[in-house]
Every structure is written in C-alpha cells, then in structure tokens.
N, C-alpha and C. Protein backbone atom coordinates (compact mmCIF):
# COMPACT_ATOMS: atom_id res chain seq x y z
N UNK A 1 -21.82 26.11 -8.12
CA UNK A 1 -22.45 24.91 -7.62
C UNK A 1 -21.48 24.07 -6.81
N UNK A 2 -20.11 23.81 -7.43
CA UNK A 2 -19.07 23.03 -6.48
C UNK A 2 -18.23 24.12 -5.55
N UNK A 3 -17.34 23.61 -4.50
CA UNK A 3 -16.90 24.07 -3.87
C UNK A 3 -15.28 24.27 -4.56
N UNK A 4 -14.98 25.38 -5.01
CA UNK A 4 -13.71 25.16 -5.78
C UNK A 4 -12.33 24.44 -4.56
N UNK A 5 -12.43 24.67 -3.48
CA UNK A 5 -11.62 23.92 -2.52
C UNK A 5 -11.80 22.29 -2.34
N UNK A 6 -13.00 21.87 -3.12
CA UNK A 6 -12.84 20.33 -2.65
C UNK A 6 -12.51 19.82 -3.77
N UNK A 7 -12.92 20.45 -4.65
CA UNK A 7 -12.26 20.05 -6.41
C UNK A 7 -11.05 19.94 -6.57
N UNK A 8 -10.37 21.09 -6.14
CA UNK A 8 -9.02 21.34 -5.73
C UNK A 8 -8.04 19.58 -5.17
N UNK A 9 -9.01 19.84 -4.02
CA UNK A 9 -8.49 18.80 -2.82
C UNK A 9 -8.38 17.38 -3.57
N UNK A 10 -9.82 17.05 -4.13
CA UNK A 10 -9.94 15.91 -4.91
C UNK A 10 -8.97 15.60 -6.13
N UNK A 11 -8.68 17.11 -6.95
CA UNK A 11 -7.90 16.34 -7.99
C UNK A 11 -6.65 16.09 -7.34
N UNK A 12 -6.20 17.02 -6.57
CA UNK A 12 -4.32 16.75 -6.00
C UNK A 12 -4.37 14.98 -5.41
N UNK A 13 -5.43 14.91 -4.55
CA UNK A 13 -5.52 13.22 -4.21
C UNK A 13 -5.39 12.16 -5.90
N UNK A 14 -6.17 12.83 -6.09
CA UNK A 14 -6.22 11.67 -7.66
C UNK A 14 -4.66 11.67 -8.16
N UNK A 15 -3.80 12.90 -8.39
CA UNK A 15 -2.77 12.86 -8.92
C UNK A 15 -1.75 12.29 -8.51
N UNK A 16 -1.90 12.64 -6.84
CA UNK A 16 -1.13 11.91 -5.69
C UNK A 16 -0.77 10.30 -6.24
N UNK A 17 -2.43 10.22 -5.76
CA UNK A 17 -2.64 8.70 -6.00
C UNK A 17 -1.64 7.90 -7.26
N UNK A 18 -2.32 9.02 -8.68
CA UNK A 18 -1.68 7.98 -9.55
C UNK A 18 -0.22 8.37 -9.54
N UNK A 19 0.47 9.14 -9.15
CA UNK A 19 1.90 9.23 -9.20
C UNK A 19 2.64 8.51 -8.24
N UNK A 20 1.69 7.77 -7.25
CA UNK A 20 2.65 6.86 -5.79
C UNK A 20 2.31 5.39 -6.53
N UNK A 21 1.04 4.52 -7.30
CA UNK A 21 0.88 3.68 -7.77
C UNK A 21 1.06 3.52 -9.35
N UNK A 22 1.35 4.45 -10.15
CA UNK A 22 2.06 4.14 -11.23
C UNK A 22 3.54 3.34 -11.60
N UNK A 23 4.00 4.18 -10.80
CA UNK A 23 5.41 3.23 -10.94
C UNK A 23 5.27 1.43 -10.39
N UNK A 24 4.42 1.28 -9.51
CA UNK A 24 3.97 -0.03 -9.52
C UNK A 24 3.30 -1.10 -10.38
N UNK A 25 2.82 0.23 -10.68
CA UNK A 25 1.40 -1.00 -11.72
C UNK A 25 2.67 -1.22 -12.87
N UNK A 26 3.37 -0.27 -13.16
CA UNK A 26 4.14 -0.64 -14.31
C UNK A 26 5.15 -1.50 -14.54
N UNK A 27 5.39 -1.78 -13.34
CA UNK A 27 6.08 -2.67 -12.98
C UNK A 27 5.43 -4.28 -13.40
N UNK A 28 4.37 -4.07 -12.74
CA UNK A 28 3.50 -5.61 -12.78
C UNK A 28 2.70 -5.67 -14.15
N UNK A 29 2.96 -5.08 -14.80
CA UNK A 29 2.38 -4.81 -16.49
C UNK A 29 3.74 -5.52 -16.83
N UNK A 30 4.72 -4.51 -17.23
CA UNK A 30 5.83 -5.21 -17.40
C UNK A 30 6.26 -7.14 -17.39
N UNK A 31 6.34 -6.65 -15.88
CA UNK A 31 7.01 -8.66 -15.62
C UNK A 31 5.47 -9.39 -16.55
N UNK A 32 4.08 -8.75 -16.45
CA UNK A 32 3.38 -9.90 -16.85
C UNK A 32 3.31 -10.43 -18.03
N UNK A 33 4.06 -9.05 -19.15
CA UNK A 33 4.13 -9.63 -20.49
C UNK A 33 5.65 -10.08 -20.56
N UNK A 34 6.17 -10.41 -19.78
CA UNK A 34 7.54 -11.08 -20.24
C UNK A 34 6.95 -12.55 -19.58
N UNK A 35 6.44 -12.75 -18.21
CA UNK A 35 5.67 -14.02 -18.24
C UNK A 35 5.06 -14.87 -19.44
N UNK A 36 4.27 -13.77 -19.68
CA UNK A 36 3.31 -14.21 -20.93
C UNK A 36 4.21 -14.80 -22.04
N UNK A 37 4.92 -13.63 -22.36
CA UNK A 37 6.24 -14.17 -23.65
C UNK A 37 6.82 -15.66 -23.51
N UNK A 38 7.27 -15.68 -21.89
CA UNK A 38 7.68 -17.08 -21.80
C UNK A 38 7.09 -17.96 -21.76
N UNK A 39 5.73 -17.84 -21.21
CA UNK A 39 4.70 -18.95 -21.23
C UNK A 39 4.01 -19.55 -23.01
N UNK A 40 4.32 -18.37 -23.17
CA UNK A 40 3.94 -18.94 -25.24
C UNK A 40 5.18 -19.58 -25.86
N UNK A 41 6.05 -19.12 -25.53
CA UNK A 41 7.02 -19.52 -26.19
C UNK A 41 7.45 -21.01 -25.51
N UNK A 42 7.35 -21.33 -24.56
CA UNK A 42 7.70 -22.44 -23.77
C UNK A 42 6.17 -23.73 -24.10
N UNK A 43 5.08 -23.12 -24.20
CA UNK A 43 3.69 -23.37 -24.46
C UNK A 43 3.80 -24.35 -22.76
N UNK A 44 4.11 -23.24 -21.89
CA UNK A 44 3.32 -23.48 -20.44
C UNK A 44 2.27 -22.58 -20.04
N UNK A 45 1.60 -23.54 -19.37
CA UNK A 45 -0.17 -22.81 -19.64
C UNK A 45 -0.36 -22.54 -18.27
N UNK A 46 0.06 -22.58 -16.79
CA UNK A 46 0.18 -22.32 -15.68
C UNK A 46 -0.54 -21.13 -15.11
N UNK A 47 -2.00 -21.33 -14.55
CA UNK A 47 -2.18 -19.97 -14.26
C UNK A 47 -1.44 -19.33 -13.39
N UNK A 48 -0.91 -20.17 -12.05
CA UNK A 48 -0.12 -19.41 -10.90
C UNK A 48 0.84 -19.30 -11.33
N UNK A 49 1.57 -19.31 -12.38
CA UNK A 49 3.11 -18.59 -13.13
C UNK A 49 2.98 -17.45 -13.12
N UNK A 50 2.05 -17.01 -13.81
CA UNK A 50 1.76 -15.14 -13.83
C UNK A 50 1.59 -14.74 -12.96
N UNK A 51 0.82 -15.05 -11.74
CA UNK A 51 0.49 -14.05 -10.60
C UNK A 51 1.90 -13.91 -9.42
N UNK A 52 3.15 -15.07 -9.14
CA UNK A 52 4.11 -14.82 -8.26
C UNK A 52 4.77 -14.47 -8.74
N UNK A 53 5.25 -13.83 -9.73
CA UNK A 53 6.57 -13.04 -10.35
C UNK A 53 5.98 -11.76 -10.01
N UNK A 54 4.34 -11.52 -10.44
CA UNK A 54 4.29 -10.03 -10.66
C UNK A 54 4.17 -9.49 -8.78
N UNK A 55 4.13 -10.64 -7.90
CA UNK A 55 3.59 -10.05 -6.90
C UNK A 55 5.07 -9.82 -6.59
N UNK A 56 5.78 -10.91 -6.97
CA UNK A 56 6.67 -10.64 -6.32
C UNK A 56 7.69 -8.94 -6.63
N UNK A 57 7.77 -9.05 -8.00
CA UNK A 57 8.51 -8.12 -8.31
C UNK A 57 7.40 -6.65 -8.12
N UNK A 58 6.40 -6.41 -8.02
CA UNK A 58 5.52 -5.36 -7.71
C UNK A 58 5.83 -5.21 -6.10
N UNK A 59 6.26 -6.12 -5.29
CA UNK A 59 6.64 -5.93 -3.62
C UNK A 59 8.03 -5.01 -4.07
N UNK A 60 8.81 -5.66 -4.65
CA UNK A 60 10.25 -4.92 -4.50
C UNK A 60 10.29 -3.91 -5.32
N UNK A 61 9.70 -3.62 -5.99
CA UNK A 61 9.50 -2.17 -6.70
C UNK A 61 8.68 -1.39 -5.25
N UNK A 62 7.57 -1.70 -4.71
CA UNK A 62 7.23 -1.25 -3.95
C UNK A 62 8.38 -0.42 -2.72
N UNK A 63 8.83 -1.41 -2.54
CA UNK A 63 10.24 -1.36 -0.84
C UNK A 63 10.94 -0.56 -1.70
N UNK A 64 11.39 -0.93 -2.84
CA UNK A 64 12.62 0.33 -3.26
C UNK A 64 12.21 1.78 -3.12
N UNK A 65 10.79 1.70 -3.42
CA UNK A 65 10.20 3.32 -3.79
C UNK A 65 9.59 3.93 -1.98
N UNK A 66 9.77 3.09 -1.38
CA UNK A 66 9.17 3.48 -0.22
C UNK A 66 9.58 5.36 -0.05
N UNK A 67 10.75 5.00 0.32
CA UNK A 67 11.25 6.16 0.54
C UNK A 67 10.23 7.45 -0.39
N UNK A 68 10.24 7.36 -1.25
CA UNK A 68 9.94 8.87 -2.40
C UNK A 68 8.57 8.34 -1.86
N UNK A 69 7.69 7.47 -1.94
CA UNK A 69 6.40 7.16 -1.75
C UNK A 69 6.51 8.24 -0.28
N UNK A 70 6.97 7.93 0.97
CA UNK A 70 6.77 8.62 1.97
C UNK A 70 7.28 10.14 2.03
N UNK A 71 8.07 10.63 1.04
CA UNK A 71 7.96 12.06 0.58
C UNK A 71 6.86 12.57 -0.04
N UNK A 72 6.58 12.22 -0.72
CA UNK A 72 5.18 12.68 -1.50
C UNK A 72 4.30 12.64 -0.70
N UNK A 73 3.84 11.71 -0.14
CA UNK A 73 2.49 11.76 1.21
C UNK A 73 2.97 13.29 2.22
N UNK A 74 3.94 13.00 2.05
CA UNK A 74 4.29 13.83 3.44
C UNK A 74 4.09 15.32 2.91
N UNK A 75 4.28 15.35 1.41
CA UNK A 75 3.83 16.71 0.80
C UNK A 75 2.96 17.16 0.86
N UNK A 76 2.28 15.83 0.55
CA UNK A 76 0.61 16.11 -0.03
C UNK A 76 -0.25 16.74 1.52
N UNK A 77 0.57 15.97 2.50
CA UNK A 77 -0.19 16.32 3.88
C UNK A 77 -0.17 17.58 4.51
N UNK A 78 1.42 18.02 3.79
CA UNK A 78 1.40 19.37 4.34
C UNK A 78 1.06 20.19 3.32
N UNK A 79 0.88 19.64 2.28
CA UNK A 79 0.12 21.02 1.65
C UNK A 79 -1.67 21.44 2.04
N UNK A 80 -2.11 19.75 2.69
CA UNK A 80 -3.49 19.87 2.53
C UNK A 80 -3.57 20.94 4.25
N UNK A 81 -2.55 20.63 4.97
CA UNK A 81 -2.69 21.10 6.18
C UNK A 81 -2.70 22.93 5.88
N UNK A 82 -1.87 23.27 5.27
CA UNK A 82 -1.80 24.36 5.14
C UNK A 82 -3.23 25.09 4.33
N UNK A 83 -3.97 24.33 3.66
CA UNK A 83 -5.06 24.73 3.20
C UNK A 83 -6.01 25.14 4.34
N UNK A 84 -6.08 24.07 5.16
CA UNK A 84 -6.95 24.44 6.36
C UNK A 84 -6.18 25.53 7.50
C-alpha cells in the first residue's frame, strides 16, 4: 500500500530533523529550569525573565553548532540525491 521509498525518505527527514534541533531545544530546556530555579528562589515572578536567556542562549548554541548543522544537511542532501 505505501511506497517503501517515501517511508524511507520521510523517516531519514524526521531523524535529520530531530538530530539538527535537539541539541537546541536542550539547550533552552536547560537555561529555563535554572531561570525557573532562580526565579523561586529569588520569588521574582517576571514573565520576560524566562523567555531572553533561553533565546538568547538557544541563538549561541545555535551559531556554535552551525558548522555540524551544515554537515548533516549536506549529508542528508546527498544521500537523498543519490536515491534519485
């Protein structure tokens, strides 16, 4: 009934995916419970406290990883090229 080539295609994207945005999100998980920690412990209630640390530090996790981020695409492209 499915096409075993798009199944194929679809999961390598999904894996892609979560292996170029994992290291990010974990990042911004991270800083948000050390926010959080400080915000209880300090009893500051600030909603915009939480959101510029994580953006910020989720950008520079981002720029550091660029590099391996643009290896992996570049894999993924030539592997999909070679399929076709």
């Amino acid at each position: 009934m499915y096409d075993e080539s798009a199944v194929f295609i679809v999961r390598e994207t999904l894996i892609v995916a979560l292996m170029i945005m994992s290291p990010i999100l974990l990042a911004g998980v991270a800083i948000g419970l050390v926010v959080s920690l400080v915000q209880s412990v300090t009893s500051i209630q600030d909603q915009t406290l939480t959101f510029v640390p994580k953006i910020a530090v989720m950008i520079v996790v981002a720029a550091i990883l660029l590099p391996w981020i643009v290896l992996r695409l570049v894999e993924f492209a030539a592997k999909m090229f070679e399929l076709f």
